[in-house]
Protein backbone atom coordinates (compact mmCIF):
# COMPACT_ATOMS: atom_id res chain seq x y z
CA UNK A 1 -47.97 50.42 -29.24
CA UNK A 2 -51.07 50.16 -31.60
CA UNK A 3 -50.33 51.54 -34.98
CA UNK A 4 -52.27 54.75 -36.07
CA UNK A 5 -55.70 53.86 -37.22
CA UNK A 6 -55.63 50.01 -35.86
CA UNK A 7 -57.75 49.73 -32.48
CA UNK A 8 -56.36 48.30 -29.75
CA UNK A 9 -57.02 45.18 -27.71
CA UNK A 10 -59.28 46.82 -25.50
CA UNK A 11 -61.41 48.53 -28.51
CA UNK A 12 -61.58 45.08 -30.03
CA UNK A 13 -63.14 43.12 -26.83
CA UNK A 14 -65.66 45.58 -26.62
CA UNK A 15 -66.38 45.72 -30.03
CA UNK A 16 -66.53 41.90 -29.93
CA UNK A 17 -68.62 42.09 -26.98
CA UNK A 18 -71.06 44.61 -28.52
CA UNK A 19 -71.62 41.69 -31.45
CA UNK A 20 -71.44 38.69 -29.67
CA UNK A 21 -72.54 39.43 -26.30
CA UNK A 22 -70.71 39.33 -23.31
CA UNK A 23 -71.81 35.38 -22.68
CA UNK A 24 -69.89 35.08 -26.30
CA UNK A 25 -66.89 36.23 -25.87
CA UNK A 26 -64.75 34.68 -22.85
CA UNK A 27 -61.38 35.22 -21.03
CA UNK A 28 -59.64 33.89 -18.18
CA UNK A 29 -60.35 30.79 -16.53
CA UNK A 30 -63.44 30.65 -18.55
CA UNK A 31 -61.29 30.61 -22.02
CA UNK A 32 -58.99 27.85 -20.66
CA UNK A 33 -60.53 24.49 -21.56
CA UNK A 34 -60.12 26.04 -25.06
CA UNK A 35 -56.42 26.70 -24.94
CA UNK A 36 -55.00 23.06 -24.86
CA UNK A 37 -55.35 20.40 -27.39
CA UNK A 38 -56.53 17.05 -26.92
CA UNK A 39 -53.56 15.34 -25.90
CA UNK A 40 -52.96 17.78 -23.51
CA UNK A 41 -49.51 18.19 -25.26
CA UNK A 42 -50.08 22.00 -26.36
CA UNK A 43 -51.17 24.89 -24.04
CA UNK A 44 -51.98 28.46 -26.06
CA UNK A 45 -53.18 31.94 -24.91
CA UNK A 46 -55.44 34.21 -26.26
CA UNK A 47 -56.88 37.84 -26.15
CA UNK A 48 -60.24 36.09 -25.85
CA UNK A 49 -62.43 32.90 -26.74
CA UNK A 50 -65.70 34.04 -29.43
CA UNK A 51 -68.62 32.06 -29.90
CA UNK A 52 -70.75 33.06 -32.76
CA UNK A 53 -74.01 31.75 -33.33
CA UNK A 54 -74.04 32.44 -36.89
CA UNK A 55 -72.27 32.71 -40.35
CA UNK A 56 -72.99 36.26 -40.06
CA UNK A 57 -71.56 37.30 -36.95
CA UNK A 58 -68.25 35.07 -37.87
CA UNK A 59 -68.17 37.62 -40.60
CA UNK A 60 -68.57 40.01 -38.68
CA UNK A 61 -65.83 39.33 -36.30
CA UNK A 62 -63.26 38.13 -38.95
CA UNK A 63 -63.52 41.61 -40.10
CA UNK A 64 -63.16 43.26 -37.05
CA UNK A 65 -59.64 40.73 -35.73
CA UNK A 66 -58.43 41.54 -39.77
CA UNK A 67 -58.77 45.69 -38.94
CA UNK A 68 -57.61 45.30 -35.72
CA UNK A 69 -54.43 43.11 -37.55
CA UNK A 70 -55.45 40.39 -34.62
CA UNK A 71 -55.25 36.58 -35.86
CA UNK A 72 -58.14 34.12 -35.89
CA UNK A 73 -57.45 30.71 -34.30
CA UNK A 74 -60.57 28.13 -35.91
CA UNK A 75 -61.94 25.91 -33.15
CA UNK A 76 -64.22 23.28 -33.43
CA UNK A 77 -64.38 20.26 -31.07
CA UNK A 78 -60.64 20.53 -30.30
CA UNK A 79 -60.28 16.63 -31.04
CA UNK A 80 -57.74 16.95 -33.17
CA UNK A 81 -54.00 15.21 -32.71
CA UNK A 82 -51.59 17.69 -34.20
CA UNK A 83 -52.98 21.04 -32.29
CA UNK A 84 -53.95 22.81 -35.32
CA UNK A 85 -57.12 24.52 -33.04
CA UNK A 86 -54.80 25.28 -30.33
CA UNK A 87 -53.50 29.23 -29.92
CA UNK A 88 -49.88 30.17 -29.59
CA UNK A 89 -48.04 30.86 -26.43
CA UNK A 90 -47.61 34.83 -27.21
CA UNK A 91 -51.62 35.30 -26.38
CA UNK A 92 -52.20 37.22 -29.29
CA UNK A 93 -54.49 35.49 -31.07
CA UNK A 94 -58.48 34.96 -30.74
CA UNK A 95 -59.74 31.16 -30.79
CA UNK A 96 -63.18 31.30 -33.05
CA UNK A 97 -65.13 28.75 -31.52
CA UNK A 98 -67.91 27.28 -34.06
CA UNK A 99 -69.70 25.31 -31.39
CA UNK A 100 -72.84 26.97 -31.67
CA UNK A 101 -73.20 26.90 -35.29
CA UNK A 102 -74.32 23.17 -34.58
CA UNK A 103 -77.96 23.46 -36.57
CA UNK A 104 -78.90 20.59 -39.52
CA UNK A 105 -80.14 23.16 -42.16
CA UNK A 106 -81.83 20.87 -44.55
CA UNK A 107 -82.30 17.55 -45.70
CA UNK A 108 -82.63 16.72 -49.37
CA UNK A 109 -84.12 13.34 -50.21
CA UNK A 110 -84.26 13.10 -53.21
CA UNK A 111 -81.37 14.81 -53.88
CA UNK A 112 -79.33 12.09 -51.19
CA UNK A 113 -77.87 15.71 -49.67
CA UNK A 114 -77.66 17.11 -45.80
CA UNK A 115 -76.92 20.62 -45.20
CA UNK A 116 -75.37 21.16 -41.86
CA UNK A 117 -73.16 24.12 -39.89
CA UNK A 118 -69.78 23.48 -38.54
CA UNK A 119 -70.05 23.12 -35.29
CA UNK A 120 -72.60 20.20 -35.62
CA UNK A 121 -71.36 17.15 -34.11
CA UNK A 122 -70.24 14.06 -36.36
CA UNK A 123 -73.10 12.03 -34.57
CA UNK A 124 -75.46 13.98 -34.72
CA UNK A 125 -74.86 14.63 -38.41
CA UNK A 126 -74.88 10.81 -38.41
CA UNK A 127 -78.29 10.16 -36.11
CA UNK A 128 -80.17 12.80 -38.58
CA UNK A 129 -79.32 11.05 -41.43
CA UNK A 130 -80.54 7.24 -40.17
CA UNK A 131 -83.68 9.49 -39.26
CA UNK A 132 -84.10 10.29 -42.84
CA UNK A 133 -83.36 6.45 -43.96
CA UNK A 134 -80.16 7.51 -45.50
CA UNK A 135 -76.52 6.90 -44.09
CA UNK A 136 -74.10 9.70 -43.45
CA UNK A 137 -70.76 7.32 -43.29
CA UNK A 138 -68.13 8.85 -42.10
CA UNK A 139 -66.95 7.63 -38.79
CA UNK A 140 -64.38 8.19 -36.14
CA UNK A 141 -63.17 7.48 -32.74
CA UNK A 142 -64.45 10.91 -31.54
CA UNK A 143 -67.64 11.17 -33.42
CA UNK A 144 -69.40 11.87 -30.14
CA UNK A 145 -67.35 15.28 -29.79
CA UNK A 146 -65.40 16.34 -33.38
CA UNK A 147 -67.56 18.61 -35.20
CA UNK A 148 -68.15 18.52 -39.37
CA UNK A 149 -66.28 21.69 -39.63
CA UNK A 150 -63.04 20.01 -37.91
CA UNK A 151 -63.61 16.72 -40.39
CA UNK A 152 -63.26 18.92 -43.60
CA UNK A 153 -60.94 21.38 -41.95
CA UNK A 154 -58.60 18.33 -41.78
CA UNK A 155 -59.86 16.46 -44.38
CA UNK A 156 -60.63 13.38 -41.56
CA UNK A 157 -60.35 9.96 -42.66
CA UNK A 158 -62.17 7.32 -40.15
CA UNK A 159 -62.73 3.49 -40.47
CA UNK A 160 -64.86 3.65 -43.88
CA UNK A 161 -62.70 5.59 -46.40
CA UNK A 162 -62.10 2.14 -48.68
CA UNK A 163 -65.95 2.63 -49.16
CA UNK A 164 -66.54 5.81 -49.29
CA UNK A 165 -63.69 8.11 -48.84
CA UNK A 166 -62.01 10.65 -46.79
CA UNK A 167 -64.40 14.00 -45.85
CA UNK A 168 -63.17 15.59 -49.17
CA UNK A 169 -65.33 12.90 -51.18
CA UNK A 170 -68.26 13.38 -48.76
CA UNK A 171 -68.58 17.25 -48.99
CA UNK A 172 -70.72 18.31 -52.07
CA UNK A 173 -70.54 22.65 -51.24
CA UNK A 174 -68.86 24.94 -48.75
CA UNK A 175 -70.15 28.11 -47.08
CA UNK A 176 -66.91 29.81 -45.92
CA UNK A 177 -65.49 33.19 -44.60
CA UNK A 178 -62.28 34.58 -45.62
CA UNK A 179 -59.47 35.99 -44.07
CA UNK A 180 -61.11 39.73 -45.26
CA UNK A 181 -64.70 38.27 -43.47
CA UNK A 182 -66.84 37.60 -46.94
CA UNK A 183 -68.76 35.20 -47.05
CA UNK A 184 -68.52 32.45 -49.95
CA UNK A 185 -72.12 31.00 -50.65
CA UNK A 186 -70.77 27.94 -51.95
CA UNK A 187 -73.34 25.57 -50.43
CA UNK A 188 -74.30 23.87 -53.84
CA UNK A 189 -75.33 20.46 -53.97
CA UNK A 190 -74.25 19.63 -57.75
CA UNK A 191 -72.62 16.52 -58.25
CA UNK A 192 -71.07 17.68 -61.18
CA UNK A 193 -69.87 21.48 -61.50
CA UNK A 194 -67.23 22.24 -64.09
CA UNK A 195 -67.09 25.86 -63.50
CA UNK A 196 -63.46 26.85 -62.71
CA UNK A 197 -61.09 26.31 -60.11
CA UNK A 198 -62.69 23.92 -57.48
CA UNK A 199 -63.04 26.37 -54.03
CA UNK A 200 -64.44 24.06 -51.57
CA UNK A 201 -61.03 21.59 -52.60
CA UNK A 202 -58.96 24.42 -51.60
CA UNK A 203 -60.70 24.77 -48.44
CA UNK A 204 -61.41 21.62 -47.44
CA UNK A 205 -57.93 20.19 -45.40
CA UNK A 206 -56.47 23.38 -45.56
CA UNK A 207 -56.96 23.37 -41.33
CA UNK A 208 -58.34 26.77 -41.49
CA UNK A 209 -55.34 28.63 -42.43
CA UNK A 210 -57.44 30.00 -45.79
CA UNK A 211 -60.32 30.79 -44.03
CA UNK A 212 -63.45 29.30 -41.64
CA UNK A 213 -66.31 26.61 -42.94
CA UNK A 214 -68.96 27.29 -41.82
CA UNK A 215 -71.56 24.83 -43.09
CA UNK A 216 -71.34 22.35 -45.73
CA UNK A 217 -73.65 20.41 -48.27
CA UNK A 218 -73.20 16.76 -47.06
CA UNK A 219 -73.74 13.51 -49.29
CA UNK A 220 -76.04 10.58 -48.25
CA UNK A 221 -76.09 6.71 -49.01
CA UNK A 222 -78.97 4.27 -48.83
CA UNK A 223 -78.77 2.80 -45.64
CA UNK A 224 -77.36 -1.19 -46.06
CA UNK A 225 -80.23 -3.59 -45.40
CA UNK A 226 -77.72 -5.90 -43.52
CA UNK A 227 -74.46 -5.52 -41.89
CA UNK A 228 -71.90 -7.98 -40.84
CA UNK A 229 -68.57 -7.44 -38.80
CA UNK A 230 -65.84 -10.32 -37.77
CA UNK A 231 -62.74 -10.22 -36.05
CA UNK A 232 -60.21 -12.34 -37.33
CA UNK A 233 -57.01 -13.51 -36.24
CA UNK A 234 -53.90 -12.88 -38.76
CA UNK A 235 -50.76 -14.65 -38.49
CA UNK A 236 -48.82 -11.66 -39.88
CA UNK A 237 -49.27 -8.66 -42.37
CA UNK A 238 -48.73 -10.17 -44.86
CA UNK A 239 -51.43 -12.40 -44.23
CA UNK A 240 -53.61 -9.42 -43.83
CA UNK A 241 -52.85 -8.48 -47.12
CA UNK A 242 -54.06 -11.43 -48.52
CA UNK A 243 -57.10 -11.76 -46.55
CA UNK A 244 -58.20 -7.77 -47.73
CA UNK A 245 -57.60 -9.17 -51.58
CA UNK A 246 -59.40 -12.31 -51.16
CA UNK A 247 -62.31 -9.83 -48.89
CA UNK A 248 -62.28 -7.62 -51.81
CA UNK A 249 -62.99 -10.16 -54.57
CA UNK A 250 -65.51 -11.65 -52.47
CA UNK A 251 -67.29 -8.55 -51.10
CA UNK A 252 -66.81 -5.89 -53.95
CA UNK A 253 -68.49 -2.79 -53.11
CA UNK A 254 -70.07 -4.41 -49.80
CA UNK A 255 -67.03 -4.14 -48.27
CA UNK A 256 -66.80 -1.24 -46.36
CA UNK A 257 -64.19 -1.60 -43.30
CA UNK A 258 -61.10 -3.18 -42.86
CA UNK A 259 -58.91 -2.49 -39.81
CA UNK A 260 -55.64 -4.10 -38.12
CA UNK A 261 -54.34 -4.04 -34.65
CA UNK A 262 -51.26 -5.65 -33.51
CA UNK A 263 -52.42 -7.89 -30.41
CA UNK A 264 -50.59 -5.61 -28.21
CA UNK A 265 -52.95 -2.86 -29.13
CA UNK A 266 -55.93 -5.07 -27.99
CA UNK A 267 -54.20 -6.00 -25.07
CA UNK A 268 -53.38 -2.50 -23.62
CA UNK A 269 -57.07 -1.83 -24.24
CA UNK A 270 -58.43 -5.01 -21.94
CA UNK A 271 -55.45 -3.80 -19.23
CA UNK A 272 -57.38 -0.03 -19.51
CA UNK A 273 -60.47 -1.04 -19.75
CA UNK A 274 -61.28 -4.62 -18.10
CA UNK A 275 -64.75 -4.21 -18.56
CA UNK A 276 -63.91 -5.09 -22.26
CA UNK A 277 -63.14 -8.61 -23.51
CA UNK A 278 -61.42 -10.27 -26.45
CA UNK A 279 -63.40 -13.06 -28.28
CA UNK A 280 -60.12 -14.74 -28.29
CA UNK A 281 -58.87 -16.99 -25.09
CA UNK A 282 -55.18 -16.55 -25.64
CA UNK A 283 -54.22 -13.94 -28.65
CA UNK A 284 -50.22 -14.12 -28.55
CA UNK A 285 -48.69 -11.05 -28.89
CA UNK A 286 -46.65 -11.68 -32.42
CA UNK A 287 -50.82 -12.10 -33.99
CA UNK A 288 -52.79 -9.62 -35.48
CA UNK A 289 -56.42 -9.15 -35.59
CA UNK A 290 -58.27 -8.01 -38.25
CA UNK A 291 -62.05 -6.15 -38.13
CA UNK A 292 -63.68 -6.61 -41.49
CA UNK A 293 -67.34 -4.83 -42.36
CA UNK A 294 -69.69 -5.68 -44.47
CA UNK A 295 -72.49 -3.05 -45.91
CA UNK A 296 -74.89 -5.59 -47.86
CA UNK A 297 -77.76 -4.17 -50.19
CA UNK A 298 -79.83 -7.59 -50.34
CA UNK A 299 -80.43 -9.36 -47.00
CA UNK A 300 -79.25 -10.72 -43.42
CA UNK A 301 -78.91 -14.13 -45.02
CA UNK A 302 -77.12 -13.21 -48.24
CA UNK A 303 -74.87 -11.06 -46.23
CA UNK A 304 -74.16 -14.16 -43.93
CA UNK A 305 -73.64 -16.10 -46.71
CA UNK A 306 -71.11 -13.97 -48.53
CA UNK A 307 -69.02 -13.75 -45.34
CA UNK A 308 -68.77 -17.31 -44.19
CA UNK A 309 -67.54 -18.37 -47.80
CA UNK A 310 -65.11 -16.01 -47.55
CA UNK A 311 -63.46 -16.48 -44.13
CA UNK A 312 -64.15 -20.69 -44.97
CA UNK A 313 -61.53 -19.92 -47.59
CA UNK A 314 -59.21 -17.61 -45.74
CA UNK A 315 -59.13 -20.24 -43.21
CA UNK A 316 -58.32 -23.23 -45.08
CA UNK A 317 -55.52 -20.89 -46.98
CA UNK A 318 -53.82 -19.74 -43.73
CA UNK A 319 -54.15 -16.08 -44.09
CA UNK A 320 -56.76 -16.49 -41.00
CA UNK A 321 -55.92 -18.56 -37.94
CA UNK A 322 -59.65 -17.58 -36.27
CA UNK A 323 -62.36 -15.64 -36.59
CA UNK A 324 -65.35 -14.64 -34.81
CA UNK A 325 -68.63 -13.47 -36.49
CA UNK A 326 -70.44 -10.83 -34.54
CA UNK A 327 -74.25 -12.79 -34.09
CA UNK A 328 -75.74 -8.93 -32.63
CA UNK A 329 -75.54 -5.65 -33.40
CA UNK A 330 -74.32 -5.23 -29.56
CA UNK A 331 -71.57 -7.76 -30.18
CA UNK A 332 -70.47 -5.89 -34.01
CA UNK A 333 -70.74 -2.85 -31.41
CA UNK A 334 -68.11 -4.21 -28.83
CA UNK A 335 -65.74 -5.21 -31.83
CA UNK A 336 -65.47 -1.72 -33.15
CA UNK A 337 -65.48 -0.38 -29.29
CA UNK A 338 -62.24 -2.86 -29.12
CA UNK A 339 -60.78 -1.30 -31.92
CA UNK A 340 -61.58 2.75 -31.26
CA UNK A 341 -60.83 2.31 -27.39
CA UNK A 342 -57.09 1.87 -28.59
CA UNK A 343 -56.14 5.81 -28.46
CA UNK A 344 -57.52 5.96 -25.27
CA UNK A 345 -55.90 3.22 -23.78
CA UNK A 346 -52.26 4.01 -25.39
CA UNK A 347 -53.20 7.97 -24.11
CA UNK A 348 -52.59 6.07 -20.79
CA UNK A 349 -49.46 4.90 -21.32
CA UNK A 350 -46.59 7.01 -20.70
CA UNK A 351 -44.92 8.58 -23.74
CA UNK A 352 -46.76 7.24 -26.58
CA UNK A 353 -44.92 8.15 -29.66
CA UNK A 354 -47.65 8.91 -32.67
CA UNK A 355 -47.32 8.57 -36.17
CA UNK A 356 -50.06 8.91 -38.56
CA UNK A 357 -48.66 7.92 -41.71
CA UNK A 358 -49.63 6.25 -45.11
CA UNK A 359 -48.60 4.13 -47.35
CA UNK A 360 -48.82 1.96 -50.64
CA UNK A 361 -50.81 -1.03 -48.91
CA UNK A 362 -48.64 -3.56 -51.06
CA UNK A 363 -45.76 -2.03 -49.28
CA UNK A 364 -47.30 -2.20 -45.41
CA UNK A 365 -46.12 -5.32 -44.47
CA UNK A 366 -42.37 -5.10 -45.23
CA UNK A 367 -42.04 -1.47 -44.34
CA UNK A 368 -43.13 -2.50 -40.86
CA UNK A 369 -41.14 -5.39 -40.53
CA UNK A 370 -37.78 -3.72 -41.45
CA UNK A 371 -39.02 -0.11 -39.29
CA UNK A 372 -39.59 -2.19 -36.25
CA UNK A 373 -36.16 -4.13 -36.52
CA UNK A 374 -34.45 -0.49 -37.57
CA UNK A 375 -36.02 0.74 -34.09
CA UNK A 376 -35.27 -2.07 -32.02
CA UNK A 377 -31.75 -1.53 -32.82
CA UNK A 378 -31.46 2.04 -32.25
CA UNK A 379 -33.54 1.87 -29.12
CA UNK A 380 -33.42 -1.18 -27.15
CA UNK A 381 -36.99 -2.12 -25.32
CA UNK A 382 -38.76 -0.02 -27.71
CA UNK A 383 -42.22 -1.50 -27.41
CA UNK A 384 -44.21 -1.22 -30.81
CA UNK A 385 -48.03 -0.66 -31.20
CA UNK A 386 -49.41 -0.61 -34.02
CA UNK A 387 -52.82 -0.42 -35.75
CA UNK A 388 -54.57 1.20 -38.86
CA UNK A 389 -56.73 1.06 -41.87
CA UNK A 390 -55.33 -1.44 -43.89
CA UNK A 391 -58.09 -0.96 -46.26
CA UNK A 392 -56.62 2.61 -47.87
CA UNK A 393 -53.24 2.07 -46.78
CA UNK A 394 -53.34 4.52 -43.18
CA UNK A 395 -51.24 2.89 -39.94
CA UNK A 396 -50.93 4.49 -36.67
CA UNK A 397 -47.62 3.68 -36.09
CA UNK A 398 -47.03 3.91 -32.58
CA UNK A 399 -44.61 2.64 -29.85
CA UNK A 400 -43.58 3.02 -26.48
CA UNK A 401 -40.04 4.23 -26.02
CA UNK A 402 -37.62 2.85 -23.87
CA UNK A 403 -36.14 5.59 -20.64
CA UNK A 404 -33.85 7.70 -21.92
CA UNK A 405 -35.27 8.23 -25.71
CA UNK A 406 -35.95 11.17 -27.76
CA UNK A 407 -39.30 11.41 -29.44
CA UNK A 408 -37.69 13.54 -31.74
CA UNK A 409 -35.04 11.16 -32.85
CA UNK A 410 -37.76 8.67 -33.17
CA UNK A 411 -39.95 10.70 -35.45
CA UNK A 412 -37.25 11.33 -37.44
CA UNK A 413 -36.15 7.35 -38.06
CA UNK A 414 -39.85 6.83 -38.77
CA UNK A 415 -40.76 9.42 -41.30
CA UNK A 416 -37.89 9.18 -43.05
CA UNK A 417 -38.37 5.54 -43.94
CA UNK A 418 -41.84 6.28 -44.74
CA UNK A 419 -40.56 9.34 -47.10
CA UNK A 420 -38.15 6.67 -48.78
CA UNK A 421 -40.75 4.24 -49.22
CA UNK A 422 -43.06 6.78 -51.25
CA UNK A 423 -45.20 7.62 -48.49
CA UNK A 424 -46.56 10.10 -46.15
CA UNK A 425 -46.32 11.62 -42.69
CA UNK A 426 -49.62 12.45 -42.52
CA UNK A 427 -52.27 10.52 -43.43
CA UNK A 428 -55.49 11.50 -41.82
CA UNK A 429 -54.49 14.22 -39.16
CA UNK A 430 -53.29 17.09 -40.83
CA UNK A 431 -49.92 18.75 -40.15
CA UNK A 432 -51.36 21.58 -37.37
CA UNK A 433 -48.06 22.94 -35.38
CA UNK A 434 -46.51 19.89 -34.28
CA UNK A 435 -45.78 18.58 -37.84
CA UNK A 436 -44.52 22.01 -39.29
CA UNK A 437 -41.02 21.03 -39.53
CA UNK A 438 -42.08 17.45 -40.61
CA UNK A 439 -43.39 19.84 -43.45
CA UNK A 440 -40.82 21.39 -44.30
CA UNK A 441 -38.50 18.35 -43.96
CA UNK A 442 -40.57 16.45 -46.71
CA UNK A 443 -42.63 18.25 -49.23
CA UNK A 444 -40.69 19.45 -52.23
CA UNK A 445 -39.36 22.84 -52.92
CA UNK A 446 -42.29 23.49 -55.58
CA UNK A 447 -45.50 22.09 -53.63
CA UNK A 448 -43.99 24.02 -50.59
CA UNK A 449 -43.48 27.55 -52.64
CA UNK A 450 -46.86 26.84 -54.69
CA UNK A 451 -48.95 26.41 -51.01
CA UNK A 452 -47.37 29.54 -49.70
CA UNK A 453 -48.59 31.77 -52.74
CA UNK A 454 -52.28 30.17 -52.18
CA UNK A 455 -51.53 31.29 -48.82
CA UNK A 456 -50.35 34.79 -49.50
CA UNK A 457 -53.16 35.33 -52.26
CA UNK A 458 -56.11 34.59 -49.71
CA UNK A 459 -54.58 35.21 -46.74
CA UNK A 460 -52.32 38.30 -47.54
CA UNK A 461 -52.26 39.72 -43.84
CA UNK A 462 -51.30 36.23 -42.71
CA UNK A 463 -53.53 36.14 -39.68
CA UNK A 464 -55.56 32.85 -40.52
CA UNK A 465 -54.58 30.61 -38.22
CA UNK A 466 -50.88 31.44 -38.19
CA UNK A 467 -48.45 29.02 -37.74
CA UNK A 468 -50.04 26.00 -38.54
CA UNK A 469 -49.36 23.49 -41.74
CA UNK A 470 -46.60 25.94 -43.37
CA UNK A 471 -43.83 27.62 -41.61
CA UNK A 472 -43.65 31.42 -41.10
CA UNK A 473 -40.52 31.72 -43.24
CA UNK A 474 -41.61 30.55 -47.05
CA UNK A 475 -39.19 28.25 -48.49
CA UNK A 476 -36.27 29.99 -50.80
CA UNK A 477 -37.01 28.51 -54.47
């Protein structure tokens, strides 16, 4: 029964529908393609799916879910891995899709700044920027569907964080609305502000449990006068390591992207998808290939230059067995398509067992080496795939488990290595509901009390996204 004074379902919809329009606000089968999460892992319910068209009328119907004591489920291009966009199973929740807050507000030359709303696409946020002559560089796998309000929501990471960082060290200013459905006019493009407590840090990666971005104050780059990619072949890790030292003295700054697959990665992707083809004729599965980018600010030829000394010496030092220099940008464009087609091929697999985790880079090589040997024994035929940004230290950890074996028990062996080795269980996709627990395993007693009181002090009615990153019981301290 709906307490004295709160209106019920019913008076909410319409009131919903009276601010959105009835186009806006959707239920039944035309709310389901919003109610499971990417992997397809993760089916919610909901009272309804909203799309606003503005900052205003998300306002607007924040306040109206906060009087009517009904939560608010942030959606954006529902890419994410960890179903922090996806609605419970009790259907009592809202999803607030920001797909039509997709405009580019402003772009600031001379300032280097791009204003955009939430729901704008990573490529096209990208595409307006190479318009302007500037580069916008964060990139991902799904940059053709996430949206800029998912990226800071989670605080995404992508293939050029050793350049440029994660979305936290791309975002200048927030706009936001809170849990009570104020508006925070934080979009400020000041590159330095030392005027309290930083707001948009608090926000940003918070997965919209603290409230909903709803446009953000981008940074731009000069776009690189040359570019230069390779795939090289890597005895080992190890190796790897070396190479990114020796690519890091030799590049400096230039060097923008440096990724590792396990050959079995690349091979599941040319058994997917045979259109695609490895430079290599015969890649054994114990190799590793690394992709290595280049961002030069001189020329084609100096940039050519600076890479072929470089690999010359890797080469003759053994940390590369081969490597192929992309000659085309079509060619640099099927390296990276090898490399980003890898989710998609393992989501074809059966069973895939994820982890997202990070690491000290100078402790990569042996922490995988000892992991897969501590999961071979515990689960004979485990099959290991494994790939990641070397660069800052990210792997996607990922196997295929033999019949019979619990993904649970697996997670479990897996994390708590990387816990022991200093790292953690999340390095780029957030904690959403399927890492709660993970949470909770992991974070101390005092980071875990200190996030619940942020949450409590914004979020005091505790309808922001419930249930995702922290659990519903706070931690006893």
């Amino acid at each position: 029964m709906t307490a004295p004074g709160v209106p019920s379902h019913a008076t909410l919809l319409a009131d919903l529908v009276a601010c959105l329009g009835a186009a806006q606000v959707l239920t039944g089968a035309d709310a389901e393609p919003y109610l499971t999460d990417w992997r397809r892992a993760v089916t919610g319910r909901a009272l309804a799916v909203l799309r606003p068209g503005s900052c205003d009328e998300v306002a607007h119907v924040v306040r109206l879910c906060a009087a009517a004591g009904v939560p608010v489920v942030p959606q954006g291009g529902n890419t994410g891995q960890v179903a922090a966009a996806t609605p419970s199973a009790d259907g009592g929740a809202v999803v607030l899709s920001l797909v039509r807050l997709n405009r580019i507000r402003a772009v600031d030359l001379d300032g280097d700044t791009i204003t955009v709303e939430a729901g704008c696409v990573l490529q096209a946020v990208q595409d307006a920027a190479r318009q302007a002559g500037r580069l916008f560089p964060l990139s991902l796998g799904a940059e053709g569907s996430c949206t800029i309000g998912g990226n800071l929501a989670t605080n995404a990471g992508g293939t050029q964080v050793l350049r440029y960082g994660n979305a936290r060290e791309l975002a200048l200013g927030l706009e936001v609305v809170t849990p009570q459905g104020e508006i925070w006019h934080g979009l400020r493009g000041l590159r330095k502000d030392n005027t309290g407590y930083d707001l948009r840090d608090l926000y940003i990666g918070s997965e919209g449990t603290l409230g909903i971005i709803t446009a953000a104050v981008l940074k731009l780059f000069p776009l690189p006068r040359a570019q230069r990619t390779a795939l090289i072949v890597v005895p080992d890790l190890h190796a790897a390591l070396r190479l990114l030292q020796r690519a890091r003295g030799g590049f400096g700054a230039a060097l923008t992207a440096f990724e590792v697959m396990a050959a079995p990665c690349l091979h599941e992707v040319v058994r997917a998808f045979p259109a695609q083809r490895l430079p290599f004729p015969a890649l054994h599965d114990k190799a590793w290939c690394a992709l290595l980018e280049i961002s030069d600010s001189e020329d084609e030829q100096h940039a050519q230059t600076l890479l072929e000394t470089v690999l010359a010496t890797a080469l003759e030092a053994g940390e590369a067995l081969d490597a192929v220099v992309a000659v085309s940008q079509a060619q640099s464009d099927a390296f990276w398509h090898l490399r980003e087609s890898i989710t998609l091929a393992l989501a074809q697999a059966d069973a895939c067992v994820k982890h997202d985790i990070s690491l000290a880079a100078s402790r990569i090589p042996d922490f995988v080496r000892a992991t897969d040997q501590a999961l071979a024994q515990a689960f004979p035929g485990v099959a290991m795939r494994v790939f990641g940004h070397l660069g800052d230290g990210n792997l996607h950890y990922n196997l295929l488990p033999p019949p019979g074996a619990r993904e649970a028990d697996i997670q479990r062996l897996v994390h708590d290595r990387v816990h022991q080795a200093g790292g953690s269980i999340s390095a780029e996709q957030g904690i959403g509901q399927r890492r709660v627990d993970d949470l909770q395993r992991y974070k101390g007693a005092v980071e875990l009390a200190l996030m619940q009181r942020i949450k409590q002090a914004l979020d005091p009615q505790g309808l922001m996204n419930p249930g995702k990153v922290l659990a519903a019981d706070p931690p006893n301290t």
